[in-house]
C-alpha atoms as a PDB file:
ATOM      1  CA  UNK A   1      44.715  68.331  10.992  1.00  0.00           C
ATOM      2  CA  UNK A   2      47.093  65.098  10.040  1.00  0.00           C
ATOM      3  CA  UNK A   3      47.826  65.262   6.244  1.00  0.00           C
ATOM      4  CA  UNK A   4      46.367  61.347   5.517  1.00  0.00           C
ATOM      5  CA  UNK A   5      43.450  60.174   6.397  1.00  0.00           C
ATOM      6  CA  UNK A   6      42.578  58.394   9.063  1.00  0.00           C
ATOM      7  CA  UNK A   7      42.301  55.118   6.624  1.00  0.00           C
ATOM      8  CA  UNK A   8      46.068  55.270   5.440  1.00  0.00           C
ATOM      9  CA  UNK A   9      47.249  55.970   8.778  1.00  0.00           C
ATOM     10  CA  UNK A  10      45.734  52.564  10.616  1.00  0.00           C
ATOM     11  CA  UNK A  11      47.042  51.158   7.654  1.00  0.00           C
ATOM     12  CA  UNK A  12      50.603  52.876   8.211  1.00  0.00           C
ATOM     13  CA  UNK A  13      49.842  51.628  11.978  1.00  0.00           C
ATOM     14  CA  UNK A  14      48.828  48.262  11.083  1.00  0.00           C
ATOM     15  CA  UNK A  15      52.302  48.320   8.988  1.00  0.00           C
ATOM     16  CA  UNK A  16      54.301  48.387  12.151  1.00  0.00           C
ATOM     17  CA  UNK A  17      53.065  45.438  13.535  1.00  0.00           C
ATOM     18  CA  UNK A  18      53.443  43.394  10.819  1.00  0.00           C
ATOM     19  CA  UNK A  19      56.915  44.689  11.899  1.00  0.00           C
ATOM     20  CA  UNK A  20      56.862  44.060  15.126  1.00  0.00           C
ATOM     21  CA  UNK A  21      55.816  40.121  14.286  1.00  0.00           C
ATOM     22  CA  UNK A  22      58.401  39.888  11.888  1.00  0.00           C
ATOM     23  CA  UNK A  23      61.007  40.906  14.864  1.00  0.00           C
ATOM     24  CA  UNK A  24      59.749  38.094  16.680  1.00  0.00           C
ATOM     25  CA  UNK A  25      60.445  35.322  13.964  1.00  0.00           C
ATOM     26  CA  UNK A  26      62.574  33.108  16.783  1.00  0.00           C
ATOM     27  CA  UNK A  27      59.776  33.250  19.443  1.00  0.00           C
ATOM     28  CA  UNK A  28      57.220  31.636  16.261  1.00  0.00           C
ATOM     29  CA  UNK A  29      59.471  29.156  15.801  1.00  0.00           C
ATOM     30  CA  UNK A  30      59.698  27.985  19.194  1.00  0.00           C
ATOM     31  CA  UNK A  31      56.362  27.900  19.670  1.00  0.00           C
ATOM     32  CA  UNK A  32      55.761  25.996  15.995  1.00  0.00           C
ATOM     33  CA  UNK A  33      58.745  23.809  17.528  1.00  0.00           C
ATOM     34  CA  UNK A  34      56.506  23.034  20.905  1.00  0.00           C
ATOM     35  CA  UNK A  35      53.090  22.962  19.182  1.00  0.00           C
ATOM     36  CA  UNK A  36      53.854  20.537  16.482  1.00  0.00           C
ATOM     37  CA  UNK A  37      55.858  18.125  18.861  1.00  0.00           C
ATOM     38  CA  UNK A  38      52.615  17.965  21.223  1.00  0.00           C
ATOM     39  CA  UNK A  39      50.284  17.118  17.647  1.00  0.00           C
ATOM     40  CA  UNK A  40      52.564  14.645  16.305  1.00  0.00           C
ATOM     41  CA  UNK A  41      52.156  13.086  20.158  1.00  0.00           C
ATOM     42  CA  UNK A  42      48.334  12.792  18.660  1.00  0.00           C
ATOM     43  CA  UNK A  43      47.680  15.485  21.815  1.00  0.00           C
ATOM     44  CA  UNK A  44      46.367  19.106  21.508  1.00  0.00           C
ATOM     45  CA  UNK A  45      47.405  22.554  21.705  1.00  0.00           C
ATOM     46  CA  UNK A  46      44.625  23.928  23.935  1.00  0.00           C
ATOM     47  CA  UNK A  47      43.837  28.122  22.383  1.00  0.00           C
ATOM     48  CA  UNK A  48      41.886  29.616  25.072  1.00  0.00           C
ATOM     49  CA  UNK A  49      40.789  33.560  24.828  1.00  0.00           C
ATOM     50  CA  UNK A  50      38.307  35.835  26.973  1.00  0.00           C
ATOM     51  CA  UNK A  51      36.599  38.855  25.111  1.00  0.00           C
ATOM     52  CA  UNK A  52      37.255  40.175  21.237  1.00  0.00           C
ATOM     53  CA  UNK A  53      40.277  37.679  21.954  1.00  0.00           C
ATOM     54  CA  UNK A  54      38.197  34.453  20.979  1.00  0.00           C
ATOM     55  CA  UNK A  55      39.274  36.250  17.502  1.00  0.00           C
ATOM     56  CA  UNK A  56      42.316  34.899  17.085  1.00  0.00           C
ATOM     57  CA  UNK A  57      41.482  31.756  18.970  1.00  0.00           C
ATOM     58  CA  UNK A  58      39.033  30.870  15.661  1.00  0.00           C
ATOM     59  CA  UNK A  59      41.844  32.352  13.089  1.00  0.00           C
ATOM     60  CA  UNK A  60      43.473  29.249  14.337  1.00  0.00           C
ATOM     61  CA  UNK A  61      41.318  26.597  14.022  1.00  0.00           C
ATOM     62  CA  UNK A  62      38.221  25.646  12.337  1.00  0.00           C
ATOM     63  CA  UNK A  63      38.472  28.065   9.393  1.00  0.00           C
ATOM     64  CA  UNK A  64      39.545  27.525   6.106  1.00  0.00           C
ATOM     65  CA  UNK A  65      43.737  27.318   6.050  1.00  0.00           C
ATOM     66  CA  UNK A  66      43.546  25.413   9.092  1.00  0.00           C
ATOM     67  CA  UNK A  67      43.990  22.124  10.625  1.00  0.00           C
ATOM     68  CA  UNK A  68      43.427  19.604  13.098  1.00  0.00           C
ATOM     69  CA  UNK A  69      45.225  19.586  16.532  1.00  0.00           C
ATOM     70  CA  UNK A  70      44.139  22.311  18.239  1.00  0.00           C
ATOM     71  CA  UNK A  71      41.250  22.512  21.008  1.00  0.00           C
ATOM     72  CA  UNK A  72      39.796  26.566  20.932  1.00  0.00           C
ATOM     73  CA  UNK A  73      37.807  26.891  24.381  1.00  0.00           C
ATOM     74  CA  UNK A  74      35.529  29.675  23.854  1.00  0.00           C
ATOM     75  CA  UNK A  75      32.919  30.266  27.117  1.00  0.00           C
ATOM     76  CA  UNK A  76      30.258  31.581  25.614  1.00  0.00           C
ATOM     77  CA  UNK A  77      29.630  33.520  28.819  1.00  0.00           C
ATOM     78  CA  UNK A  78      32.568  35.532  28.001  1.00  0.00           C
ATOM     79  CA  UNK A  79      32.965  36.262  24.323  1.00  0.00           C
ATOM     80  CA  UNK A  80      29.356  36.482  23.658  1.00  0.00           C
ATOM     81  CA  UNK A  81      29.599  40.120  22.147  1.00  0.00           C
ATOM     82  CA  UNK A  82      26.394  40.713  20.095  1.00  0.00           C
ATOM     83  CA  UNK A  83      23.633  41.676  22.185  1.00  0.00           C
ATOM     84  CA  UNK A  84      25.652  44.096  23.929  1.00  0.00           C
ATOM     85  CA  UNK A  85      23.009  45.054  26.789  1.00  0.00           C
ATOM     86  CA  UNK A  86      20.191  43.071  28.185  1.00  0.00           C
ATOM     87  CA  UNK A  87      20.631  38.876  29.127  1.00  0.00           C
ATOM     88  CA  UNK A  88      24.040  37.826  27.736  1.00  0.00           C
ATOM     89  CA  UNK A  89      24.985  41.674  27.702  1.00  0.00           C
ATOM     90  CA  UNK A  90      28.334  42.887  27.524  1.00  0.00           C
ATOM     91  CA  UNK A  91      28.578  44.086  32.013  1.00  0.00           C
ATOM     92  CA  UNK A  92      27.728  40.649  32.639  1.00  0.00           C
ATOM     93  CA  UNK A  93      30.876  39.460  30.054  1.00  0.00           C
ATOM     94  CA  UNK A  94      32.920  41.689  31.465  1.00  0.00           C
ATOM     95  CA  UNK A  95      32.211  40.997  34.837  1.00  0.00           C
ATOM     96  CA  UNK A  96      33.036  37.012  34.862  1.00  0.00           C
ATOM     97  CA  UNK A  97      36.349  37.765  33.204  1.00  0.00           C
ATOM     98  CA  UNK A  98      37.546  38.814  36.821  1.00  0.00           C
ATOM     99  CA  UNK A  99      35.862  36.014  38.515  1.00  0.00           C
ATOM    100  CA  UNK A 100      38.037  34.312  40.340  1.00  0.00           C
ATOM    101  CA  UNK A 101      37.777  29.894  40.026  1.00  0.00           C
ATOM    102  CA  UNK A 102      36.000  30.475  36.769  1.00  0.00           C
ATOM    103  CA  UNK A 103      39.354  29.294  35.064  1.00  0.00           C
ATOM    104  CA  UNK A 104      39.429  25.745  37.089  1.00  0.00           C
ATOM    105  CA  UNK A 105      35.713  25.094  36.593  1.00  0.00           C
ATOM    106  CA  UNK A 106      36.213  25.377  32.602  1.00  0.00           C
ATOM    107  CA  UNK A 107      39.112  23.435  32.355  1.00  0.00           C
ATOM    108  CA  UNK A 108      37.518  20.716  34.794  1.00  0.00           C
ATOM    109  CA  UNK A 109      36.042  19.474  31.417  1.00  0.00           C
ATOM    110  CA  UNK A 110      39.154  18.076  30.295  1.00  0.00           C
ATOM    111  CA  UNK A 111      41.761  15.433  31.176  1.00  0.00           C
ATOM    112  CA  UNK A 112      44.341  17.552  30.047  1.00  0.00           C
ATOM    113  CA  UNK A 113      47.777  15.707  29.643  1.00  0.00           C
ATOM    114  CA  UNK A 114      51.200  16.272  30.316  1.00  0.00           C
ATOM    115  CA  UNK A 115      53.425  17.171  26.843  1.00  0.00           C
ATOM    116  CA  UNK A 116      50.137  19.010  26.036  1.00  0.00           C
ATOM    117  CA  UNK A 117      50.610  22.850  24.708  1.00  0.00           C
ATOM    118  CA  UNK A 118      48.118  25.783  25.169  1.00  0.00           C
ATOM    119  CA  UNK A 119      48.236  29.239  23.744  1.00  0.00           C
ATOM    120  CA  UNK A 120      46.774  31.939  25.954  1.00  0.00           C
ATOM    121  CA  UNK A 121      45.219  35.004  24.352  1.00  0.00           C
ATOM    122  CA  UNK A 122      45.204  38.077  26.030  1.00  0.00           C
ATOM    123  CA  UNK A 123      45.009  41.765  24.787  1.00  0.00           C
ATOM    124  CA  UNK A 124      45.886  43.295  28.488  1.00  0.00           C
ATOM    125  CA  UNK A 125      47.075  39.896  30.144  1.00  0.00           C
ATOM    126  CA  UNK A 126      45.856  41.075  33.498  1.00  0.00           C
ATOM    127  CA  UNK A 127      42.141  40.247  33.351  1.00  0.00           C
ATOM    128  CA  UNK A 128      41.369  36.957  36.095  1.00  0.00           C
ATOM    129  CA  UNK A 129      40.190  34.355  33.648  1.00  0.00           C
ATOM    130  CA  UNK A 130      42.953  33.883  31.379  1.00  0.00           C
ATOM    131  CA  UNK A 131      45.837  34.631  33.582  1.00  0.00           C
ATOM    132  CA  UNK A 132      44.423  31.689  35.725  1.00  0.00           C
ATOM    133  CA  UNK A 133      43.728  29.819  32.774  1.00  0.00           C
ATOM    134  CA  UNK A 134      47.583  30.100  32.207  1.00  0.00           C
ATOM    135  CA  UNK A 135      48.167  29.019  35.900  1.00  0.00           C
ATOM    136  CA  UNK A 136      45.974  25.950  35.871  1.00  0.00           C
ATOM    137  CA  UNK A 137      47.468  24.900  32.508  1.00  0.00           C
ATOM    138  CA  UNK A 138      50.822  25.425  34.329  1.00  0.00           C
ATOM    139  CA  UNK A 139      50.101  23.287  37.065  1.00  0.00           C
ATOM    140  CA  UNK A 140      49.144  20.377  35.284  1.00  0.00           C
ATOM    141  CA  UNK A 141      52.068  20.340  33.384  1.00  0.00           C
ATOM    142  CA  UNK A 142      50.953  21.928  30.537  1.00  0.00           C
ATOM    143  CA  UNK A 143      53.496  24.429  28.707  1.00  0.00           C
ATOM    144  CA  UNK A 144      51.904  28.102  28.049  1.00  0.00           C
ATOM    145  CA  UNK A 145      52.430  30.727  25.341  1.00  0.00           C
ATOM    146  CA  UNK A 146      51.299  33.952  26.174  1.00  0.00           C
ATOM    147  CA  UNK A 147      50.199  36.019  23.202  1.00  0.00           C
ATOM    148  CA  UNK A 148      49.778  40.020  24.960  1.00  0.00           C
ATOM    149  CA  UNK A 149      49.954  42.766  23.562  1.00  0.00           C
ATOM    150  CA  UNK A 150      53.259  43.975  25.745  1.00  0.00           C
ATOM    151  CA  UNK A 151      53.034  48.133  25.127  1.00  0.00           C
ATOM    152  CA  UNK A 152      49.199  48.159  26.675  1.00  0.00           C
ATOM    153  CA  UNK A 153      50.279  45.097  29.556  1.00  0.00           C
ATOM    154  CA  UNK A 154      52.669  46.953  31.067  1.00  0.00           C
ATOM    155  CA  UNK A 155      50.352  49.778  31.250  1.00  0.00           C
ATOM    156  CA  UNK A 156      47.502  47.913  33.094  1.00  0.00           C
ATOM    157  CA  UNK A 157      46.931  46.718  36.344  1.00  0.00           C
ATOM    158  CA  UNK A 158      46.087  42.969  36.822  1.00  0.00           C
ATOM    159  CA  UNK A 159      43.048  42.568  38.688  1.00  0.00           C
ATOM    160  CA  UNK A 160      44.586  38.690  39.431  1.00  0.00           C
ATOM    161  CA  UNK A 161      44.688  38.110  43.579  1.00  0.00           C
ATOM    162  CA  UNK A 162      48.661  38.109  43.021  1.00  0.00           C
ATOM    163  CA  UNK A 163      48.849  40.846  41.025  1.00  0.00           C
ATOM    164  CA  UNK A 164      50.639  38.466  38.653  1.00  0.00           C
ATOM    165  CA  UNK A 165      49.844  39.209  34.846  1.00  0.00           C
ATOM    166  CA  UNK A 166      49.428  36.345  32.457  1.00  0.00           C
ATOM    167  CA  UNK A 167      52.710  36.693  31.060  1.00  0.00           C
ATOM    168  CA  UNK A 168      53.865  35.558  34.731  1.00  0.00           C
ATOM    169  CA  UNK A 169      52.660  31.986  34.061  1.00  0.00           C
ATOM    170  CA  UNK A 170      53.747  31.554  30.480  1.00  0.00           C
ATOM    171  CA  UNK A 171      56.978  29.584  29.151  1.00  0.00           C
ATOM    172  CA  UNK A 172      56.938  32.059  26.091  1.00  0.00           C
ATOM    173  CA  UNK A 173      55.751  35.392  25.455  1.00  0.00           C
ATOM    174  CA  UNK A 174      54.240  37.003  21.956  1.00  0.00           C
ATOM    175  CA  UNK A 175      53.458  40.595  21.092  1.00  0.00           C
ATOM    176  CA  UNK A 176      50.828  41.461  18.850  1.00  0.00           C
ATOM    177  CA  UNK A 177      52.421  44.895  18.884  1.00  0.00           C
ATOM    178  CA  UNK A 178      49.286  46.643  19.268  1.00  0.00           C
ATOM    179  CA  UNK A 179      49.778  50.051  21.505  1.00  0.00           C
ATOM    180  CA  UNK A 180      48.677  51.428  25.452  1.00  0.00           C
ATOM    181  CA  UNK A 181      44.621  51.152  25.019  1.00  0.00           C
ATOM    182  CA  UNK A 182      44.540  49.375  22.027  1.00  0.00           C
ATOM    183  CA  UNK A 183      43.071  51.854  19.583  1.00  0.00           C
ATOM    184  CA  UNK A 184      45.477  53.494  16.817  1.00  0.00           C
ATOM    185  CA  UNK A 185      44.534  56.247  15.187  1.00  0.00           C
ATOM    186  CA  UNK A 186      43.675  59.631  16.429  1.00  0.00           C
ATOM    187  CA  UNK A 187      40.809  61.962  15.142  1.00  0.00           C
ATOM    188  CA  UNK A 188      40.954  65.847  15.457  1.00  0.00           C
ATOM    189  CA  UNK A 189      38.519  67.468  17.574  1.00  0.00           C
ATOM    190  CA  UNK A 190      37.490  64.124  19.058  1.00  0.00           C
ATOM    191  CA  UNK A 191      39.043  63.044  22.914  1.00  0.00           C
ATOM    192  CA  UNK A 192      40.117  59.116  22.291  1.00  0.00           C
ATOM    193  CA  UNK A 193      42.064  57.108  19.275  1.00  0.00           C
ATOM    194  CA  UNK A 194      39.876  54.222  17.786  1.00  0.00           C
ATOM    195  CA  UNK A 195      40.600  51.394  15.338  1.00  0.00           C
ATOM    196  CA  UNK A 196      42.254  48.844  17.861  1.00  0.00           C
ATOM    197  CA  UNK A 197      45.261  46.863  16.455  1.00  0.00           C
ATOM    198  CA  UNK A 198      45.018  43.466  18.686  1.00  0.00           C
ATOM    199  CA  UNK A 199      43.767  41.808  16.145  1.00  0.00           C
ATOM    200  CA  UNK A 200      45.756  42.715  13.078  1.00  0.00           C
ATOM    201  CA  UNK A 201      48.474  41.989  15.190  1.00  0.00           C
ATOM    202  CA  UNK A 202      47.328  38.752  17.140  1.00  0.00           C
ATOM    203  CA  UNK A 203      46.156  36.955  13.563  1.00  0.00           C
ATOM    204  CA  UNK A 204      49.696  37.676  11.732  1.00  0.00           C
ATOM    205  CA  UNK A 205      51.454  35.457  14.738  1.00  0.00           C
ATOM    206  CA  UNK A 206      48.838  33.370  14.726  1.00  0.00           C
ATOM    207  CA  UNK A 207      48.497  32.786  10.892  1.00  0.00           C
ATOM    208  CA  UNK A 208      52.599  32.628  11.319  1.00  0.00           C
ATOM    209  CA  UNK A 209      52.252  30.204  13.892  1.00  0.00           C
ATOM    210  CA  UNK A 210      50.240  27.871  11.710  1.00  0.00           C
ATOM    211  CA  UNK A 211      52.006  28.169   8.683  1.00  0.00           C
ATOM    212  CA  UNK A 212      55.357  26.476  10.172  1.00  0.00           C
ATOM    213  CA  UNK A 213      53.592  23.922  12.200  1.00  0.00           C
ATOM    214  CA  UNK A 214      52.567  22.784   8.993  1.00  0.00           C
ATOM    215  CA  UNK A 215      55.716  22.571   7.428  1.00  0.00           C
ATOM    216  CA  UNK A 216      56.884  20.691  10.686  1.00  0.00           C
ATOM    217  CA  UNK A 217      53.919  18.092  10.687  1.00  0.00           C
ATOM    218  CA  UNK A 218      54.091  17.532   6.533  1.00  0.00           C
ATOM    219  CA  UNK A 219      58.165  17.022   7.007  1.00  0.00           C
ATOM    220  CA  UNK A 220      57.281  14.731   9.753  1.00  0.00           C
ATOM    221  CA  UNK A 221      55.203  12.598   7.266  1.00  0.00           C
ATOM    222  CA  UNK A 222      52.239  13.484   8.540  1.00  0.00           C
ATOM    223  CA  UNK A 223      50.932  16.281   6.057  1.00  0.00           C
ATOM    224  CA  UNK A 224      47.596  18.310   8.209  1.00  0.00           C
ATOM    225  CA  UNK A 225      44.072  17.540   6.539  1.00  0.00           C
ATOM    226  CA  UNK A 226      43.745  21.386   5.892  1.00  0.00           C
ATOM    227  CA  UNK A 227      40.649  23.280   5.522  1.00  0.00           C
ATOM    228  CA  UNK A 228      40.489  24.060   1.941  1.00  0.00           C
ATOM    229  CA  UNK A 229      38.069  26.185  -0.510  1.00  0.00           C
ATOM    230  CA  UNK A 230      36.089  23.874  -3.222  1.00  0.00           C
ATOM    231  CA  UNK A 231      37.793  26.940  -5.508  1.00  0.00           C
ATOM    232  CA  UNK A 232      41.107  25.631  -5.109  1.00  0.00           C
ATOM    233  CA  UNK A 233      41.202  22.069  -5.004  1.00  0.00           C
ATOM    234  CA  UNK A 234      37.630  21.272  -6.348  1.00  0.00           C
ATOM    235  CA  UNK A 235      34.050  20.701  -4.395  1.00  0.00           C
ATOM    236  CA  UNK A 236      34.293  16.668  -3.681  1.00  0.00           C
ATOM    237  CA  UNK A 237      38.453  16.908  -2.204  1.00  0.00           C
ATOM    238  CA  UNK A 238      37.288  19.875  -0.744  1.00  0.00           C
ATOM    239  CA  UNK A 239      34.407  17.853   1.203  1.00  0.00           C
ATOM    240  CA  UNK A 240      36.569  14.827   1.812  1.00  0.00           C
ATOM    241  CA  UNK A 241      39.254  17.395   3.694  1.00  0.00           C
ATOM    242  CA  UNK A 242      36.380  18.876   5.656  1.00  0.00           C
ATOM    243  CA  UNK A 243      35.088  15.718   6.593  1.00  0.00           C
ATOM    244  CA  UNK A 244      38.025  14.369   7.151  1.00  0.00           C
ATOM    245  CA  UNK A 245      39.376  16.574   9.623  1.00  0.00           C
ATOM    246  CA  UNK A 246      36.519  17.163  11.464  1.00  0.00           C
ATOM    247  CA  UNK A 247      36.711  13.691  12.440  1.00  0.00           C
ATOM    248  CA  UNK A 248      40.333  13.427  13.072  1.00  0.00           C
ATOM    249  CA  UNK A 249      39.569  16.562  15.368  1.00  0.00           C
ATOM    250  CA  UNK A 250      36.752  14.485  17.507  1.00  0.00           C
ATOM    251  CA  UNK A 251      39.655  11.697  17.444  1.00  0.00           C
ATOM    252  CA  UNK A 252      41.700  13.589  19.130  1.00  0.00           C
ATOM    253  CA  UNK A 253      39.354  15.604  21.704  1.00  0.00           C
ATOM    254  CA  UNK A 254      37.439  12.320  22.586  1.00  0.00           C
ATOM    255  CA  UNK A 255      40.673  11.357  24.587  1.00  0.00           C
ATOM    256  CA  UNK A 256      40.075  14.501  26.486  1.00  0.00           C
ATOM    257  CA  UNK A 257      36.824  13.166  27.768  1.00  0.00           C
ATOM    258  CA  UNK A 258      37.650   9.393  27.946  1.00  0.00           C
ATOM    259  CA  UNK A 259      39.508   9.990  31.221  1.00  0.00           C
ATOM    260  CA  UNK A 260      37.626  12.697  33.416  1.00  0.00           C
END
């Protein structure tokens, strides 16, 4: 039997990709560097996740520390986790994640633009929906970071027509650091690890991410209207940020619309 518990050692686990992020400080800047030159623009970074990665398409905007100038596209259809079995059920989730054209018919809703950004979220990269995602950002001139979790991508087989992986169609790659199959910890006496480390990993990069696009847009002289807590800056700024941003946000998504 492992001397620590099973606690301590996803936490010792969850230590090493805070590590792994850390190693990657260049690739975050580069992508802060591309993400905040597209929102100064007045354009969007476009997040876009299938499955328990819609996660860290939310860490990044609407939620308290965040800001306008991203556009998360959530389908429903494929992140809709809660009922597990029955209509809306988990087989039918997992199924239209490999459906091929799915990709183009979501972003058909938007006029996207070139000097636009997206950041593509994928735990395995090799599922159909986001690696086309990727490609049909790509082809309309839209520059892609990948965040993958690179250990458990290289150990998967995409299911894409190509074989490509989405990591093929991205102009930079992240790691969440997260291992083969996701899970971290192992249990005597029982067959398979649990406690998955995608997520630990994917919302440090993406928390990093946010936190120097910030800096770039406030040095800019355009400071974000952030998300903030009526705790820290009182109730009525607090409501004036939210209400300001959420229009700034329809601002900027209406021109996504105006030219379909």
């Amino acid at each position: 039997m492992p001397s620590s518990s099973p606690a301590l050692r996803f936490l010792e686990a969850s230590e090493r990709l805070l590590a792994r992020a850390r190693s990657q400080e260049s690739q975050i800047q580069q992508a802060a560097d591309w993400f905040a030159e597209t929102i100064l623009k007045g354009q969007m970074v476009h997040v876009f996740a299938s499955g328990h990665s819609r996660i860290m398409v939310e860490e990044m905007w609407p939620r308290y520390g965040s800001f306008p100038g991203f556009n998360p596209i959530v389908e429903l259809s494929l992140t809709f986790h809660n009922l597990v079995v029955g209509a809306n059920g988990q087989r039918q989730a997992m199924f239209l994640e490999n459906v091929s054209g799915f990709a183009a018919r979501i972003l058909r809703n938007f006029a996207l633009q070139e000097g636009d950004c997206a950041l593509v979220i994928s735990s395995s990269g090799c599922n159909v929906v986001p690696v086309e995602i990727a490609e049909e950002f790509q082809k309309r001139g839209v520059r892609v970071v990948a965040l993958i979790s690179q250990e458990h991508s290289d150990a998967s087989t995409s299911r894409h027509r190509d074989g490509k992986k989405l990591q093929d169609f991205a102009d930079l790659v992240l790691d969440t650091g997260a291992p083969v199959g996701d899970a971290m910890v192992k249990i005597d006496n029982l067959d398979t690890p649990v406690a998955p480390g995608s997520t630990v990993g994917g919302c440090l990069i993406i928390n990093a991410i946010k936190a120097e696009v910030a800096e770039r847009l406030t040095k800019a002289g355009h400071p974000p209207k952030v998300l903030t807590a009526g705790a820290v800056c009182g109730a009525e700024k607090a409501t004036a940020l939210f209400e300001a941003a959420y229009d700034e946000h329809a601002r900027r998504i209406s021109r996504y619309y105006a030219g379909l």
